[in-house]
Protein backbone atom coordinates (compact mmCIF):
# COMPACT_ATOMS: atom_id res chain seq x y z
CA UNK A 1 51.69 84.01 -145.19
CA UNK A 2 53.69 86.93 -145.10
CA UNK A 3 55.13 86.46 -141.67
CA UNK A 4 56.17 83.37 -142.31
CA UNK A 5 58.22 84.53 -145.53
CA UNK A 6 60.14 86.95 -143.89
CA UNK A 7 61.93 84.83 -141.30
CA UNK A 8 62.92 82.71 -144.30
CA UNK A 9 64.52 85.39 -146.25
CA UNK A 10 66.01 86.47 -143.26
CA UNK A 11 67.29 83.43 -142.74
CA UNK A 12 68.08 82.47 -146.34
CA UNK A 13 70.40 85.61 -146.81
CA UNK A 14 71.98 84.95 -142.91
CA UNK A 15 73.28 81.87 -144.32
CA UNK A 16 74.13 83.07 -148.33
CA UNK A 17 76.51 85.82 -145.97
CA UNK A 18 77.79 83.52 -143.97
CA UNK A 19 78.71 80.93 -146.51
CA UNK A 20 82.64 81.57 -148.03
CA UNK A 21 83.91 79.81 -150.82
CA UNK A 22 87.94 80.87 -151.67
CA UNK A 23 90.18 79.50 -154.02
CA UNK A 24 93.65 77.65 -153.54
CA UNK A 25 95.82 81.05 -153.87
CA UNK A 26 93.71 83.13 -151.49
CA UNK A 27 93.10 83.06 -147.71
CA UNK A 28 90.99 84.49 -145.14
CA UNK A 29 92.37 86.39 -142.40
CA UNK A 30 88.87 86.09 -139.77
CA UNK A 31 88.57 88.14 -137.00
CA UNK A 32 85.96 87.23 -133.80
CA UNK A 33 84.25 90.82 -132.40
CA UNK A 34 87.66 93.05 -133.33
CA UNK A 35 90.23 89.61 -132.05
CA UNK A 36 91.92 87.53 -134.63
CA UNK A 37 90.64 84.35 -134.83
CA UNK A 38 92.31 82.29 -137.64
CA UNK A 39 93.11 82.19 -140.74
CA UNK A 40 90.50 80.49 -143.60
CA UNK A 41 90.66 78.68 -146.45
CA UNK A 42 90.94 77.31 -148.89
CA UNK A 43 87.88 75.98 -149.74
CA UNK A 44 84.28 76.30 -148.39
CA UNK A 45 84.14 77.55 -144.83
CA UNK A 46 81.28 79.52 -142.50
CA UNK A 47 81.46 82.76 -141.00
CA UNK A 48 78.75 84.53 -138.51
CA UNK A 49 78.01 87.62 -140.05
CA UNK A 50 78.17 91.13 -137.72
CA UNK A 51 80.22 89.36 -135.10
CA UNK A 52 82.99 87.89 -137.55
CA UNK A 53 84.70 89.40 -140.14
CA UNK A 54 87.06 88.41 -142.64
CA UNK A 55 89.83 90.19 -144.53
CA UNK A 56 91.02 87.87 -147.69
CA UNK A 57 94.20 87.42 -148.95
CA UNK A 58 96.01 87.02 -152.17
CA UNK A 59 99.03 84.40 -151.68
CA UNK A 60 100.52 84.83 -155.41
CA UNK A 61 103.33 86.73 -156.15
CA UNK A 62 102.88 90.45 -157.25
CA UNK A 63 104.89 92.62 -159.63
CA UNK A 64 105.47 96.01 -158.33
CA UNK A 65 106.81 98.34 -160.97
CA UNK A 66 109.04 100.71 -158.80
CA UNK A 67 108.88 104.14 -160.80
CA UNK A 68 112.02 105.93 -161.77
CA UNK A 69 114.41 107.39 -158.51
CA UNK A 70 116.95 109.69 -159.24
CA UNK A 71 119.80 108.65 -157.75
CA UNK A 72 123.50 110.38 -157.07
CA UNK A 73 125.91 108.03 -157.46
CA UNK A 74 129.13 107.62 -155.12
CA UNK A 75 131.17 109.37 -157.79
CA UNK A 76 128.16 112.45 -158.04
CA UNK A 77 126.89 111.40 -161.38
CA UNK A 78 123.03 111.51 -161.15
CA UNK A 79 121.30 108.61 -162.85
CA UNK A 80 117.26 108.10 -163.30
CA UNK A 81 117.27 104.31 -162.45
CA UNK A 82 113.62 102.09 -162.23
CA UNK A 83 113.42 98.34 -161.36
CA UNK A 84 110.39 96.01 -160.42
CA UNK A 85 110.49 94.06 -157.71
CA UNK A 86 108.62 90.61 -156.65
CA UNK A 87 106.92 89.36 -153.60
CA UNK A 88 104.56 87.47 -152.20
CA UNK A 89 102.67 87.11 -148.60
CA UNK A 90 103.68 84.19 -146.69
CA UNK A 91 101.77 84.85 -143.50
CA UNK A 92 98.35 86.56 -143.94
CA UNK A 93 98.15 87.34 -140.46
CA UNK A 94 100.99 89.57 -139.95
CA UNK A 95 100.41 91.20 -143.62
CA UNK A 96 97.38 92.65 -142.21
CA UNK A 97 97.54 92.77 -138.45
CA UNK A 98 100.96 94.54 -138.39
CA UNK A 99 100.65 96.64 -141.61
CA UNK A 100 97.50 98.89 -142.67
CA UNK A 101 98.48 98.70 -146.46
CA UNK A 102 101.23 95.94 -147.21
CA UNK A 103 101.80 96.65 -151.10
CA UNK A 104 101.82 100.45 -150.57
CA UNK A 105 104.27 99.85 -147.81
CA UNK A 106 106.61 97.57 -150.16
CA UNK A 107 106.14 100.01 -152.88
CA UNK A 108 107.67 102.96 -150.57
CA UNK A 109 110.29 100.96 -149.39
CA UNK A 110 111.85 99.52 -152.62
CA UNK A 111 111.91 103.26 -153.49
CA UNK A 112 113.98 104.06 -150.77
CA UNK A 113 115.98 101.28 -150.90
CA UNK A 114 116.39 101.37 -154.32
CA UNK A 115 118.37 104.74 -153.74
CA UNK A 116 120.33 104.11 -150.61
CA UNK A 117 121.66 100.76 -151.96
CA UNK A 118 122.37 102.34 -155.61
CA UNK A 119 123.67 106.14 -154.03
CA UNK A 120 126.93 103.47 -152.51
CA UNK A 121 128.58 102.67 -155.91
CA UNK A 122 129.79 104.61 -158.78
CA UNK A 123 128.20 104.48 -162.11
CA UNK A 124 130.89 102.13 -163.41
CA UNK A 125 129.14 99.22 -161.09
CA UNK A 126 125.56 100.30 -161.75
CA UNK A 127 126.15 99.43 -165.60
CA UNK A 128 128.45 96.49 -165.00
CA UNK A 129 127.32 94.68 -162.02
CA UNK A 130 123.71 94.88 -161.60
CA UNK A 131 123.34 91.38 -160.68
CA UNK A 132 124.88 92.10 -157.43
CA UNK A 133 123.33 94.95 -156.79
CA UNK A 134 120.02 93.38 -157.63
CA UNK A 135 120.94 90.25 -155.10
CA UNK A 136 122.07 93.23 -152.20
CA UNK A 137 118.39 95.46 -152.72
CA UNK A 138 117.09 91.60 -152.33
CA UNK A 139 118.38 90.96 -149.45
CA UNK A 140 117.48 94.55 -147.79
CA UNK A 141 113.54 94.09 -148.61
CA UNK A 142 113.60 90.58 -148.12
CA UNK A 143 114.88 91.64 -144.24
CA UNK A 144 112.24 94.31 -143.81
CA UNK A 145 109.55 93.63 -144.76
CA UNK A 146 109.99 89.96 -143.13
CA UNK A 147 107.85 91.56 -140.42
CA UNK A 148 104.68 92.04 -142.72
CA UNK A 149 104.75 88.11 -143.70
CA UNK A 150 105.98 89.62 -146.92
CA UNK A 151 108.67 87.41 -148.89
CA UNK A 152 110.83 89.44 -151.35
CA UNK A 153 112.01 86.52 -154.10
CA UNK A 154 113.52 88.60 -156.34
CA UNK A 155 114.62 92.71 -158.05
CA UNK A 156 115.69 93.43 -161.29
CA UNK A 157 116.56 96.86 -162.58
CA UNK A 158 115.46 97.52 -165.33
CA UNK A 159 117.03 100.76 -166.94
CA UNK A 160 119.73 103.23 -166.08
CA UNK A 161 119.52 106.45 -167.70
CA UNK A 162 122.21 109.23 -167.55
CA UNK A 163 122.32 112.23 -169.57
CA UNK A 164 123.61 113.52 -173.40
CA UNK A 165 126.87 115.30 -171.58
CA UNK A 166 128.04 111.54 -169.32
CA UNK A 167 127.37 109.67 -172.34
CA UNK A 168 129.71 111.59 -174.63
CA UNK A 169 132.02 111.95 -171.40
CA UNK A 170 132.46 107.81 -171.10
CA UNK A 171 132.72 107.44 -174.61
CA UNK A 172 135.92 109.56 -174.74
CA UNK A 173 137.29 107.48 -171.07
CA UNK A 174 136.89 104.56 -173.14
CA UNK A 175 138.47 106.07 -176.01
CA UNK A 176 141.22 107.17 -173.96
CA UNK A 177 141.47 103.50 -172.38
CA UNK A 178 141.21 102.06 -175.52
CA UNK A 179 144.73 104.18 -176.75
CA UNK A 180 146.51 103.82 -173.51
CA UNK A 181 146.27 99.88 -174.29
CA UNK A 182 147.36 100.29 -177.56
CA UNK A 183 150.42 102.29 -175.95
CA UNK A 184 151.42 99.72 -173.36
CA UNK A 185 150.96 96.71 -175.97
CA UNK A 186 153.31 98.06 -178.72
CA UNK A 187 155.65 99.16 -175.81
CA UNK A 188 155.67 96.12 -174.60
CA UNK A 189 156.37 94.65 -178.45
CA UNK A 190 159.40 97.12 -178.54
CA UNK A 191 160.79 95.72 -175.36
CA UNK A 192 160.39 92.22 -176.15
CA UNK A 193 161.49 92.71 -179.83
CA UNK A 194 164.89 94.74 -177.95
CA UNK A 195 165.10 91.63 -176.08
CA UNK A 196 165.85 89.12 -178.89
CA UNK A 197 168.16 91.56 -180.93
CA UNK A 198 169.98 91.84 -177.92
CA UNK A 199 170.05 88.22 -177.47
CA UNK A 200 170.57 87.68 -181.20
CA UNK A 201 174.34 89.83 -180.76
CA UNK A 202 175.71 88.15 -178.14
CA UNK A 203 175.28 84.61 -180.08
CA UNK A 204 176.80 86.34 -182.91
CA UNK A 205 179.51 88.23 -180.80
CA UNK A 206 180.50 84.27 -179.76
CA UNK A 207 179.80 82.62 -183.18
CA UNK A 208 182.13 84.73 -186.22
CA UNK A 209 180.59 82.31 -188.71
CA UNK A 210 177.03 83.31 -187.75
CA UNK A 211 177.90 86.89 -187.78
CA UNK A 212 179.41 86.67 -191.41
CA UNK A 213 176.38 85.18 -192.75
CA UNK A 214 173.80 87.91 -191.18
CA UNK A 215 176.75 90.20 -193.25
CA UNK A 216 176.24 88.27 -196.40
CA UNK A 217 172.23 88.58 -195.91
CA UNK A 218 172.44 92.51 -195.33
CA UNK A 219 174.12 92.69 -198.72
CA UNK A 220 171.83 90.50 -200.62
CA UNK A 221 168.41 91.89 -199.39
CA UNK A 222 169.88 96.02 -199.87
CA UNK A 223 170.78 94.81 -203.54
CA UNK A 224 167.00 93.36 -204.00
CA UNK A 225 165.66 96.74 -202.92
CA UNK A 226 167.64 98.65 -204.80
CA UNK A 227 168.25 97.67 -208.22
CA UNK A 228 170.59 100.37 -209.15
CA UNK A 229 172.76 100.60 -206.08
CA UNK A 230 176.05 98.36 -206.30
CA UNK A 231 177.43 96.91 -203.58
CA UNK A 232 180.95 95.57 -202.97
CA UNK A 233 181.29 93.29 -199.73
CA UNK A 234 183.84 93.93 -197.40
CA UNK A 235 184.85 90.86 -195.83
CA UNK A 236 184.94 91.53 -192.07
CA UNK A 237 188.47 90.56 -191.32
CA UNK A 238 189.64 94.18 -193.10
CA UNK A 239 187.00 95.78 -190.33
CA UNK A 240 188.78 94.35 -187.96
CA UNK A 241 192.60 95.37 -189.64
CA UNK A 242 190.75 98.64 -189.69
CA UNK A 243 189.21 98.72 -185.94
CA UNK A 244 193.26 97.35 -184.62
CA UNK A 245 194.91 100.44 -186.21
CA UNK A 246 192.32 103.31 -185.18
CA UNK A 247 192.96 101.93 -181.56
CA UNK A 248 196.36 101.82 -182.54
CA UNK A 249 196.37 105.25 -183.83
CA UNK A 250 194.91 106.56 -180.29
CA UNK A 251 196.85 105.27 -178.10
């Protein structure tokens, strides 16, 4: 009886190691005595044990947390800057024929990336255009690690830290910017305000009428403001007897 049972069980756990079940989202990558094969799955599929083997898969995407890189910027401020980065295999084969370890290998190049992409632009564009930046580190991985079936969809970083002494230092550049605005705008009200009293002489230089009212309003708002102060008008036709005999007088 017992040599009978053994074959069975033999052959029993032959076929429970050759049977493969693997879900939608994973694949097998089989290989026939060291070759590659094909790729399995999903589904339910047979493999011969000892002579095939079979590396699996995972075809979701992955988020790789890509730890803090210091980073000198192109203007030599040094930042601490991390991001996280997300990708997926697209071809199994190539993710494990042509690289031994494809997320450690993603994980060292998004580091390195990371700072030669970021160690190109002054801070000023690390704070205010990170969506480009995060589209041109894309781009990079996406291109190099094409080779490892590896599809880069998409970076985002996350923080940029600088230290106590550039924070204080940007707050007083933006102080500073914030005055030298205020300079150029009330210049530029001073100019435009010269402007119109210039304009507003010449009409009265043409227009005596005009100019003898602006006279008569003169007087009237100095005797509102001060109460106590008595003015007598001069009509403006003695200015000019006056102005005719001093040019008299010097010639």
């Amino acid at each position: 009886m017992l040599t009978y049972l053994i074959p069975i069980v033999v052959v029993v756990f032959i076929l429970a190691a050759s049977v493969k079940v693997l879900p939608e989202y994973k694949r097998g990558v089989v290989f026939f005595l060291g070759r590659f094969q094909g790729v399995k799955g999903p589904g339910l599929f047979f493999i011969i044990p000892v002579i095939q083997k079979m590396e699996i898969v995972d075809l979701r995407t992955v988020t790789l947390d890509v730890p803090g890189q210091d980073v000198i910027s192109r203007d030599n401020v040094t930042v601490r800057v991390n991001a996280v980065v997300y990708f997926k295999v697209v071809d199994p084969e190539r993710a494990i024929i042509q690289i031994e370890n494809y997320g450690m290998a993603t994980s060292q190049i998004a580091q390195t990336t990371l700072r030669s992409v970021l160690g190109k632009h002054d801070l000023d564009e690390m704070l205010s255009e990170r969506d480009r930046l995060n589209d041109d580190i894309q781009t990079i991985l996406d291109q190099q690690t094409e080779a490892w079936g590896i599809k880069v969809s998409n970076v985002e970083i996350k923080q940029v830290d600088i230290s106590e002494d550039m924070v204080r230092a940007i707050a007083r550049q933006a102080e500073a910017e914030r005055e030298r605005r205020a300079k150029i705008i009330a210049a530029e009200g001073e100019m435009q305000a010269s402007e119109k009293l210039v304009e507003a002489a010449e009409i009265m230089s043409k227009n005596p009428a005009a100019l003898q009212l602006r006279y008569l309003q003169t007087m009237s708002d100095m005797s509102n403001k001060n109460a106590s102060t008595i003015v007598f008008p001069l009509p403006l036709e003695i200015t000019k007897i006056f102005e005719q005999m001093r040019h008299h007088s010097g010639s």
